[in-house]
C-alpha atoms as a PDB file:
ATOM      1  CA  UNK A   1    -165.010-148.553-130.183  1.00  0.00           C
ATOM      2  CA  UNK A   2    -165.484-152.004-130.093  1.00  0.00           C
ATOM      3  CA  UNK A   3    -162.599-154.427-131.329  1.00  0.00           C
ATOM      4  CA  UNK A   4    -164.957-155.966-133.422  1.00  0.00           C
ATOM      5  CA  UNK A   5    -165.861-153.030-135.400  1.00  0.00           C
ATOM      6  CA  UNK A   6    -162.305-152.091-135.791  1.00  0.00           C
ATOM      7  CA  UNK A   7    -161.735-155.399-137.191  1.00  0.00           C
ATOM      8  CA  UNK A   8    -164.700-155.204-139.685  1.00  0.00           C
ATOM      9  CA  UNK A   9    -164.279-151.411-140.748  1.00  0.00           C
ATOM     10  CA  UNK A  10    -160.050-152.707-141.225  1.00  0.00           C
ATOM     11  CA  UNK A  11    -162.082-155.284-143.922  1.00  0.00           C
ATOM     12  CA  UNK A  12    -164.127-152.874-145.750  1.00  0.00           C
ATOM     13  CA  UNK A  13    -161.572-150.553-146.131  1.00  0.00           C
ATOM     14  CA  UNK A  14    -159.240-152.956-147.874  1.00  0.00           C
ATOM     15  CA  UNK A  15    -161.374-154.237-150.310  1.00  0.00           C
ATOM     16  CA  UNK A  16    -160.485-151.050-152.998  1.00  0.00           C
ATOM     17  CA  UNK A  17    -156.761-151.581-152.528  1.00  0.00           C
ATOM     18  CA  UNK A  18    -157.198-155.228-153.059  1.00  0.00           C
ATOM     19  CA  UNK A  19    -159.388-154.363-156.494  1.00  0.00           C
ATOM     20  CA  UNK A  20    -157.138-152.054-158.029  1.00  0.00           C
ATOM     21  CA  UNK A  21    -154.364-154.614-157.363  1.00  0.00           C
ATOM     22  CA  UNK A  22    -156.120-157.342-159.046  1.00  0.00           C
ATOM     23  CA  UNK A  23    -157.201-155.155-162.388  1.00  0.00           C
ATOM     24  CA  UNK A  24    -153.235-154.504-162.413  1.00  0.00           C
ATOM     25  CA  UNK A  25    -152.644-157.644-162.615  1.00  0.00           C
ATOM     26  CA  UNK A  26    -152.606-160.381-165.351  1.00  0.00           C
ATOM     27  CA  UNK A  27    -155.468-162.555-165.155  1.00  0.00           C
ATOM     28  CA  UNK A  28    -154.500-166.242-165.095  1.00  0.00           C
ATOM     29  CA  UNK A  29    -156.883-168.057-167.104  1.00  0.00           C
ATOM     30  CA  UNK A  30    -155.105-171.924-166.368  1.00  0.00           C
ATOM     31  CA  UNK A  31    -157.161-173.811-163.444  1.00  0.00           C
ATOM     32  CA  UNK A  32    -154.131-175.102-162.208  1.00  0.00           C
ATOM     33  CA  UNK A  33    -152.025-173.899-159.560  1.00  0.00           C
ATOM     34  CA  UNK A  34    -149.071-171.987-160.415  1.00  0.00           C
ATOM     35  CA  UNK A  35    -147.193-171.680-157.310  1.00  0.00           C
ATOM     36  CA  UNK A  36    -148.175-174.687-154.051  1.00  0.00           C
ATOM     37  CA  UNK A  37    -147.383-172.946-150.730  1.00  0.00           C
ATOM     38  CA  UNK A  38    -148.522-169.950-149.121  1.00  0.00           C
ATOM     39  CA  UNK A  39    -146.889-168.503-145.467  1.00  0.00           C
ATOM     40  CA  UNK A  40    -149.364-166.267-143.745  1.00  0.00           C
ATOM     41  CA  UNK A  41    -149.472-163.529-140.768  1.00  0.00           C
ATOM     42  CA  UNK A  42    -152.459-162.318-139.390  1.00  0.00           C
ATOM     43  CA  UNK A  43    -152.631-159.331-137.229  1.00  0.00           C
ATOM     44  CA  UNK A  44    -155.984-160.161-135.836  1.00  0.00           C
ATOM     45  CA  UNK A  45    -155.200-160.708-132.566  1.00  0.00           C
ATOM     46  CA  UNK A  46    -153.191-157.611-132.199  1.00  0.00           C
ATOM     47  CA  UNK A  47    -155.997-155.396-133.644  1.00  0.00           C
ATOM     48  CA  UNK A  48    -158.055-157.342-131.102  1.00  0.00           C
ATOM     49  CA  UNK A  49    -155.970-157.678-127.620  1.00  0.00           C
ATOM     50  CA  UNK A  50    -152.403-156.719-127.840  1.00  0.00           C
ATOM     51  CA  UNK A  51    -149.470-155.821-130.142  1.00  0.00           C
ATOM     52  CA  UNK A  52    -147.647-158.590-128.750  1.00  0.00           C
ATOM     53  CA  UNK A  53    -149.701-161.177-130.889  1.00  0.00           C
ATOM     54  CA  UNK A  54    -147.961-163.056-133.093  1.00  0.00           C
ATOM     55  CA  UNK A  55    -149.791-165.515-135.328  1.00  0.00           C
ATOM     56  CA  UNK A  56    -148.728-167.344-138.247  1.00  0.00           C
ATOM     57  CA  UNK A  57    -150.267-169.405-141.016  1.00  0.00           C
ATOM     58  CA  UNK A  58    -148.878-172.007-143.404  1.00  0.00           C
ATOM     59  CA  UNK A  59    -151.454-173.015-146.966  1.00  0.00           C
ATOM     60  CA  UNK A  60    -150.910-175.965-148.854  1.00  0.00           C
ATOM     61  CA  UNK A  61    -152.537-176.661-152.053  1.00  0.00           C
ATOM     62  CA  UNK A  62    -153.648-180.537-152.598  1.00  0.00           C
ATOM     63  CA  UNK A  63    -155.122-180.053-155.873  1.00  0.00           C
ATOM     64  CA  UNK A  64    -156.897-177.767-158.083  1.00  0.00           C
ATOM     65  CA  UNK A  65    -160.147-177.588-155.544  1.00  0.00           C
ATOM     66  CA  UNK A  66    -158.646-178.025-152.296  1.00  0.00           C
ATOM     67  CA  UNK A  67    -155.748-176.951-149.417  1.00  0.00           C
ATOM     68  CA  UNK A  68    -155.127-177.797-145.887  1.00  0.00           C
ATOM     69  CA  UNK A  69    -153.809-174.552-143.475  1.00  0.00           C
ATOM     70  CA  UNK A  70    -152.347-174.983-140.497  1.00  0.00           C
ATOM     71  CA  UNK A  71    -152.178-171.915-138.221  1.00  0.00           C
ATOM     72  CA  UNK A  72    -149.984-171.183-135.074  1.00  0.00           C
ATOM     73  CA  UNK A  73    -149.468-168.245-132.709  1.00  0.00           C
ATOM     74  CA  UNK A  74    -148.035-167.047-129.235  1.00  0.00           C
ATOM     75  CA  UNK A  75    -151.087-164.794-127.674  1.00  0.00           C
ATOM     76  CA  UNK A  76    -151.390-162.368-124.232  1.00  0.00           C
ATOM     77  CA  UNK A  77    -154.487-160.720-123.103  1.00  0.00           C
ATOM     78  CA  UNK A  78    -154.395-157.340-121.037  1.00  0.00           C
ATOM     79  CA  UNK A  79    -154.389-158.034-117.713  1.00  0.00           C
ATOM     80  CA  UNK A  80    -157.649-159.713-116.443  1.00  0.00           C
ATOM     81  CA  UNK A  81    -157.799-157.949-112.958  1.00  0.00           C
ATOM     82  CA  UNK A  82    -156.661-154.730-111.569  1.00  0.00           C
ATOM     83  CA  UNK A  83    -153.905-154.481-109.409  1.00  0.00           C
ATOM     84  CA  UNK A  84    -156.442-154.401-106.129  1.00  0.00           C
ATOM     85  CA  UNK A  85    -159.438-156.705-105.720  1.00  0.00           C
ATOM     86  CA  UNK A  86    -162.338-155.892-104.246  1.00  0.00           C
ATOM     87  CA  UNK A  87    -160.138-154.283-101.029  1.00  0.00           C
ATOM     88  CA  UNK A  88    -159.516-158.252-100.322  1.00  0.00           C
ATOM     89  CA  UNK A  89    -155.731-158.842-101.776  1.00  0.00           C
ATOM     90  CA  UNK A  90    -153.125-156.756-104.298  1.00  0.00           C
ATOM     91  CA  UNK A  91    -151.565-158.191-106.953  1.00  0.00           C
ATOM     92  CA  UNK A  92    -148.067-157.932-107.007  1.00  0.00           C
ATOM     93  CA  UNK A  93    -146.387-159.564-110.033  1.00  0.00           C
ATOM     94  CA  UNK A  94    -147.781-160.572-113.346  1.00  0.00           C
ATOM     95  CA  UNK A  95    -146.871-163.970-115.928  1.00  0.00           C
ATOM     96  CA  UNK A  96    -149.467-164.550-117.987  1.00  0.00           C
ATOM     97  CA  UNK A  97    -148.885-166.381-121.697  1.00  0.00           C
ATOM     98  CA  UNK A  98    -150.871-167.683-123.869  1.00  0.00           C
ATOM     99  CA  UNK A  99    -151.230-170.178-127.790  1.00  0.00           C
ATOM    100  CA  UNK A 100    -153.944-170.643-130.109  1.00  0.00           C
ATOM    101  CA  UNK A 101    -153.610-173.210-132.832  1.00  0.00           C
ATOM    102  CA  UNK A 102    -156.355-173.793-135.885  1.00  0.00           C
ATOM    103  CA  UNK A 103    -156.578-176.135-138.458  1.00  0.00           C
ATOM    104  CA  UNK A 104    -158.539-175.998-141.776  1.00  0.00           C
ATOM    105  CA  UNK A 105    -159.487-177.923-144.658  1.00  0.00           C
ATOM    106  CA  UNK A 106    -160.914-175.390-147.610  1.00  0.00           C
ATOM    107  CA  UNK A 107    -162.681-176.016-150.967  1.00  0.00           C
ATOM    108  CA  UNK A 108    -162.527-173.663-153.674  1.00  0.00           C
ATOM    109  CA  UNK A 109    -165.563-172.986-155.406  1.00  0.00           C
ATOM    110  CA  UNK A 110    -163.925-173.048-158.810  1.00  0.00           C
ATOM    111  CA  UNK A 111    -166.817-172.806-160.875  1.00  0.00           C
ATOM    112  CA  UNK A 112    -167.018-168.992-159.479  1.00  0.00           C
ATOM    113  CA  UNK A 113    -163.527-167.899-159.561  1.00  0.00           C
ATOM    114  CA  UNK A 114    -161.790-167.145-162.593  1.00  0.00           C
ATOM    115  CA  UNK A 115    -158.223-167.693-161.168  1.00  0.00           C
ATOM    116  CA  UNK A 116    -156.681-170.727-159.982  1.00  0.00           C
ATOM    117  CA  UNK A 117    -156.216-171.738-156.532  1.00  0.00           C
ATOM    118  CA  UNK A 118    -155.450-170.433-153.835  1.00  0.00           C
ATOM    119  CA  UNK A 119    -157.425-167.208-155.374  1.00  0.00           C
ATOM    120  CA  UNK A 120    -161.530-167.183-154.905  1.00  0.00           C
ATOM    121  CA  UNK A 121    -164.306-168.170-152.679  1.00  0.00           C
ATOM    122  CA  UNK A 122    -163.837-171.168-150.512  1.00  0.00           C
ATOM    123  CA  UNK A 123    -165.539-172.984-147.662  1.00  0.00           C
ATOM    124  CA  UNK A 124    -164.689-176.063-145.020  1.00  0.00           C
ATOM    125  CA  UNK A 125    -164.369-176.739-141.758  1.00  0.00           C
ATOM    126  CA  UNK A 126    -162.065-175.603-139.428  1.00  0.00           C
ATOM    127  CA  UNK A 127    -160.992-176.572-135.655  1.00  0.00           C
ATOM    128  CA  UNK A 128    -159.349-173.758-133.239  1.00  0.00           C
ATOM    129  CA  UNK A 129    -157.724-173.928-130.140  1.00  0.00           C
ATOM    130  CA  UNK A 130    -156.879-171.301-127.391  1.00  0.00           C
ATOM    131  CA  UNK A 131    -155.188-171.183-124.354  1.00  0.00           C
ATOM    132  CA  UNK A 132    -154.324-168.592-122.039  1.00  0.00           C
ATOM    133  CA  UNK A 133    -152.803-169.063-118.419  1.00  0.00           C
ATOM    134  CA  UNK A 134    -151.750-166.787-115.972  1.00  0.00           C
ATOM    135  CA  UNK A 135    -150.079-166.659-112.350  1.00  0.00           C
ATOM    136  CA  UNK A 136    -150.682-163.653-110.245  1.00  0.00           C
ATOM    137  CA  UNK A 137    -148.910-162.732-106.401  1.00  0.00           C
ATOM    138  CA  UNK A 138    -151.055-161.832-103.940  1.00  0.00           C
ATOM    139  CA  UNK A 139    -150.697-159.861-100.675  1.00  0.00           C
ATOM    140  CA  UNK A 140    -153.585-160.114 -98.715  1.00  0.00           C
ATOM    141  CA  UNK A 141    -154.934-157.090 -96.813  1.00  0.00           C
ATOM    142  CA  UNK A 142    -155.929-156.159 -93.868  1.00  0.00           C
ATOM    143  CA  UNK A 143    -154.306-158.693 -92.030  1.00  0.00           C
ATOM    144  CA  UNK A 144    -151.391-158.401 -88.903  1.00  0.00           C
ATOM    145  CA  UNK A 145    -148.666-159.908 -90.428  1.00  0.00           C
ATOM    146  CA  UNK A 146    -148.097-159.737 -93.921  1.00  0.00           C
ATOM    147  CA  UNK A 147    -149.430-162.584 -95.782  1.00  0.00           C
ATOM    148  CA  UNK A 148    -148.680-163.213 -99.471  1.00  0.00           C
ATOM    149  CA  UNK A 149    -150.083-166.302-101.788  1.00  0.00           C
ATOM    150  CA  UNK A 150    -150.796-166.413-105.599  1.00  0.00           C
ATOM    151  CA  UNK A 151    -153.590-166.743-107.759  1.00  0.00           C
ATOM    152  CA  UNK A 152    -153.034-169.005-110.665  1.00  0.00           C
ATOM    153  CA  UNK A 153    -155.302-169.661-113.768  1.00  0.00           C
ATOM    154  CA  UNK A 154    -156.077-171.432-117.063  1.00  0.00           C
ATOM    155  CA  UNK A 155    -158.514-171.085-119.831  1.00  0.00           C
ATOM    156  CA  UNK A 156    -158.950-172.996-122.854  1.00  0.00           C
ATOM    157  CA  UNK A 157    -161.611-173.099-125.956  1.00  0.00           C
ATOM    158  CA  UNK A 158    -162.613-175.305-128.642  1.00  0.00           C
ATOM    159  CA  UNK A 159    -164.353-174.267-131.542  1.00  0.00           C
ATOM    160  CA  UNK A 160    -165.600-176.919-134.172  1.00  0.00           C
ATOM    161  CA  UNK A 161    -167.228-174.516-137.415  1.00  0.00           C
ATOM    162  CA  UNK A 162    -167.438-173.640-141.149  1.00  0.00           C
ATOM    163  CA  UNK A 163    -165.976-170.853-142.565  1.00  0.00           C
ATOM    164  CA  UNK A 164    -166.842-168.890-145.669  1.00  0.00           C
ATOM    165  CA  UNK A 165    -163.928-166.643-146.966  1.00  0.00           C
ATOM    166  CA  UNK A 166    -162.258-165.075-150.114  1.00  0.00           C
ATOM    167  CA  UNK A 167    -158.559-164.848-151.112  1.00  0.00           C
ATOM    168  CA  UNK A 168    -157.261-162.713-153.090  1.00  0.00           C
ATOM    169  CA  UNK A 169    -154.047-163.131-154.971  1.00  0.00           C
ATOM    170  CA  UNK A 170    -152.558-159.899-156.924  1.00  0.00           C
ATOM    171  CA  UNK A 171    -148.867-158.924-157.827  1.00  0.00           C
ATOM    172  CA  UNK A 172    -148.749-162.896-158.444  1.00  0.00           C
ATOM    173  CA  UNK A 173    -147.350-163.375-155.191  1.00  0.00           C
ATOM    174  CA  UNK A 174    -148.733-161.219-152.484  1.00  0.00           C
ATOM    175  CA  UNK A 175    -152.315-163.120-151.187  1.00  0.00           C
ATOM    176  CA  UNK A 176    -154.757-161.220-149.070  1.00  0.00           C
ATOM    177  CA  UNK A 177    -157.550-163.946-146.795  1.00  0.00           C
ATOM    178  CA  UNK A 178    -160.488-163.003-145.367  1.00  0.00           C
ATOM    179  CA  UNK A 179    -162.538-165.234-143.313  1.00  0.00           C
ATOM    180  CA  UNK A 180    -166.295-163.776-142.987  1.00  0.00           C
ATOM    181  CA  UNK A 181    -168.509-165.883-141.538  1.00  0.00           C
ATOM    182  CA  UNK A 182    -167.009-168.286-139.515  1.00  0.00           C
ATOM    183  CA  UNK A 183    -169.689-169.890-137.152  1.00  0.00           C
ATOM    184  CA  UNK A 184    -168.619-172.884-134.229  1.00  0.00           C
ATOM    185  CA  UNK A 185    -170.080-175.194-132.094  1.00  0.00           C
ATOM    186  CA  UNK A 186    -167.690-173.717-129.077  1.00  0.00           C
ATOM    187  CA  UNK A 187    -166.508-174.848-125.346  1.00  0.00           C
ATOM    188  CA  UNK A 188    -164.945-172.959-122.844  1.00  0.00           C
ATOM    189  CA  UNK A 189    -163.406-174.425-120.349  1.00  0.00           C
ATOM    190  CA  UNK A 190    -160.955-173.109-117.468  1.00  0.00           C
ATOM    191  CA  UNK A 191    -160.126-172.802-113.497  1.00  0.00           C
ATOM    192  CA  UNK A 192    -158.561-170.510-110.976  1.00  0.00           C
ATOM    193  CA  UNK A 193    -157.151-171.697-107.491  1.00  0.00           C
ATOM    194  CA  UNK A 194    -156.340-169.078-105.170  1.00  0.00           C
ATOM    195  CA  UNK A 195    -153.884-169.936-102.712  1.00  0.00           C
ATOM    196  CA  UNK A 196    -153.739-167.462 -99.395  1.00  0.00           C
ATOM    197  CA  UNK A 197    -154.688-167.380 -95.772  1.00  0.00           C
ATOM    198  CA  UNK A 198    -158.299-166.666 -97.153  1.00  0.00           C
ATOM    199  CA  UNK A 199    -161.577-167.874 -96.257  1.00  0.00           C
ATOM    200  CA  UNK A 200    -164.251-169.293 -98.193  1.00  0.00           C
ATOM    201  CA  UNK A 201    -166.758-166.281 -98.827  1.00  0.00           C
ATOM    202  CA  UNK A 202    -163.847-163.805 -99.253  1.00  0.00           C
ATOM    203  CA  UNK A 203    -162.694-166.497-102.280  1.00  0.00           C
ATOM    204  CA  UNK A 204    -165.735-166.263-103.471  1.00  0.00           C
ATOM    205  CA  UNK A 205    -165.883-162.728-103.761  1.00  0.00           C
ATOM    206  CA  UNK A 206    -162.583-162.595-105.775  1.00  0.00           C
ATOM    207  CA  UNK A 207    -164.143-165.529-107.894  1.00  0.00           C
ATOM    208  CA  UNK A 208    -167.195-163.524-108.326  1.00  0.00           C
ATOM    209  CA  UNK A 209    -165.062-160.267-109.691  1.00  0.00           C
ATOM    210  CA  UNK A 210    -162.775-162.485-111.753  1.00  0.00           C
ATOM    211  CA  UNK A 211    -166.375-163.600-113.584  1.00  0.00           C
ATOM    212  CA  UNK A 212    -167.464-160.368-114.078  1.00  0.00           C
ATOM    213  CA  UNK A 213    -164.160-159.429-115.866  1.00  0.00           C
ATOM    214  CA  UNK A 214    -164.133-162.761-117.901  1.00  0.00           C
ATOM    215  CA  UNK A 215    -167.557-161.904-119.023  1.00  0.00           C
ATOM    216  CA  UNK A 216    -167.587-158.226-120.015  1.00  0.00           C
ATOM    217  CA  UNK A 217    -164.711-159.378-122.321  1.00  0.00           C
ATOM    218  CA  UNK A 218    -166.336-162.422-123.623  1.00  0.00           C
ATOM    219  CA  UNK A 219    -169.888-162.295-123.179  1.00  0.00           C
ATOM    220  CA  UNK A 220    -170.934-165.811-124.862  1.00  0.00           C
ATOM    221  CA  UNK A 221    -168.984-167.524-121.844  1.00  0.00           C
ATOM    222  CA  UNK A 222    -171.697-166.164-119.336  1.00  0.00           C
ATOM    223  CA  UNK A 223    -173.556-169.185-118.288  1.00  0.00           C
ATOM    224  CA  UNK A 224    -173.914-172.029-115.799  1.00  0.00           C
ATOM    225  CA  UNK A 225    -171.008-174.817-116.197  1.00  0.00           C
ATOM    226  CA  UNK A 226    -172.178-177.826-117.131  1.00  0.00           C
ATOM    227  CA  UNK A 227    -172.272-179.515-113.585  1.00  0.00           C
ATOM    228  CA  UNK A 228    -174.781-176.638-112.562  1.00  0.00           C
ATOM    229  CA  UNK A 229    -172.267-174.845-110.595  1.00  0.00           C
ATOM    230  CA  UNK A 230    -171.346-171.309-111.362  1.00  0.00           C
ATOM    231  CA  UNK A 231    -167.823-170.047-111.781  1.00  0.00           C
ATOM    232  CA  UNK A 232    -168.076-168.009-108.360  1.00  0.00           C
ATOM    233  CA  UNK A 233    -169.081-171.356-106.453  1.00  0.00           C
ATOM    234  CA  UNK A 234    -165.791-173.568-107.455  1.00  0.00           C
ATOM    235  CA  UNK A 235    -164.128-171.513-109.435  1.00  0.00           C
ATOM    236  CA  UNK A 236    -164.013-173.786-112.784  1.00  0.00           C
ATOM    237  CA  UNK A 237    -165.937-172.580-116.173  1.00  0.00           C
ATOM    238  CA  UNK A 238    -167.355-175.855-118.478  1.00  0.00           C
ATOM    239  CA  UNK A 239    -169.855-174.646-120.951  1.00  0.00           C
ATOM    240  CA  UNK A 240    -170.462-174.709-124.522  1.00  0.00           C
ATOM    241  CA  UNK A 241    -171.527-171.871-126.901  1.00  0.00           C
ATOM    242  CA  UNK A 242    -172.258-170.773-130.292  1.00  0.00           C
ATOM    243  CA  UNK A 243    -169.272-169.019-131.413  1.00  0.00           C
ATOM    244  CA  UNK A 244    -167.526-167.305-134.497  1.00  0.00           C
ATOM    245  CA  UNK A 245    -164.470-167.038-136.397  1.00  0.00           C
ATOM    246  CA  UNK A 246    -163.439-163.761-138.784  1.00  0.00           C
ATOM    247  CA  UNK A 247    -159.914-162.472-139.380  1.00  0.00           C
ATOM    248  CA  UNK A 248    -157.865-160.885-142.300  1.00  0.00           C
ATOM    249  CA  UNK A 249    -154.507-162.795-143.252  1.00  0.00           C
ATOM    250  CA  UNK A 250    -151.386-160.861-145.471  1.00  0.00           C
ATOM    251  CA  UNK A 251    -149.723-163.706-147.051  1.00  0.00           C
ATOM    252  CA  UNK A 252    -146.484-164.754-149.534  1.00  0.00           C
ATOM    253  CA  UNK A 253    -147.137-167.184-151.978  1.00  0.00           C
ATOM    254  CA  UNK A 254    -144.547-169.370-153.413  1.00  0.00           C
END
């Protein structure tokens, strides 16, 4: 099933829990903010690429309409390639890391919630920012002697949007945010550099099945970069894209 759908179904499915915890609690009629601060985790990107994502969030309230978030996380995807390419080279060792950062500005639509802040609909703009680099060895086959090299590479993306979300707050302290349309102006950018006793159609072959990973994870990357070269010609992706932003956060507010 696709991570998406997971991601969506994980949504709908929490919505009941979240409503019976809200009629159990006390409805606070005030418009101001009781409590200031709210510390976030979202297990988004471990529903989406590994357990090993870790992202935290960190709300502050400015006044009764408005907050600022700031949002910071250590990510790793699965591994990119297998452990043979194309019959050209083997990988034999893995270090691969990677960070995405986000920052948003919100604005509570007061007029239709009837709790304070940080509860209720809200909307503003938001700027993301991921990163992922990895470093492969190589040993290249067939060849006399045994020659080894490394494959190295780094990919970034920017993504300028609005988001459209709902928090809930219930048990006075426990905050649940979903982000639910989230659409972005986005660019990917990114490069690999082989370097091996190789020749220049046998790197692009590897470049070629490196793209056809990259896209068959991320589709809305497929395109030419921006100098009119393809990723299999130089190895470097430049492109911008529509994009879009969703994710559930479990939060402490204090």
């Amino acid at each position: 099933m696709n991570n998406r759908i997971v991601v969506i179904l994980c949504f709908i499915s929490l919505f009941p829990i979240v409503d019976f915890a809200q009629k159990t609690d006390t409805v606070v009629t005030s418009s101001l903010p009781i409590h200031k601060n709210v510390i976030k985790f979202n297990p988004t990107p471990m529903i989406l690429w590994s357990w090993k994502n870790v992202t935290f969030s960190y709300e502050r309230i400015l006044n009764m309409r408005q907050s600022i978030s700031f949002e910071l996380g250590y990510l790793e995807f699965p591994k990119l390639v297998a452990d043979t390419i194309i019959d050209i080279v083997t990988i034999t060792s893995r270090e691969k890391w990677g960070l995405n950062a986000t920052l948003e500005y919100r604005f509570y639509l007061t007029k239709l919630n009837t709790r304070p802040i940080p509860a209720g609909l809200y909307i503003g703009p938001y700027l993301t920012y991921y990163r992922y680099q990895f470093k492969n060895g190589l040993d290249v086959f067939p060849a006399l002697v045994d020659t080894t090299g490394t494959l190295t590479g780094n990919f970034w993306a920017f993504n300028l949007g609005v988001e459209l979300g709902y928090q809930f707050v219930f048990w006075k302290r426990w905050t649940l945010d979903l982000v639910l349309v989230g659409p972005s102006i986005s660019y990917y950018g990114g490069k690999t550099e082989i370097n091996a006793n190789l020749d220049g159609s046998q790197i692009q072959q590897i470049n070629e099945a490196l793209y056809d990973e990259l896209i068959s994870r991320f589709p809305g990357v497929a395109a030419l970069s921006t100098s009119g070269k393809t990723f299999q010609q130089t190895g470097k992706l430049d492109v911008f894209r529509l994009g879009f932003r969703y994710l559930v956060q479990i939060g402490f507010h204090f």
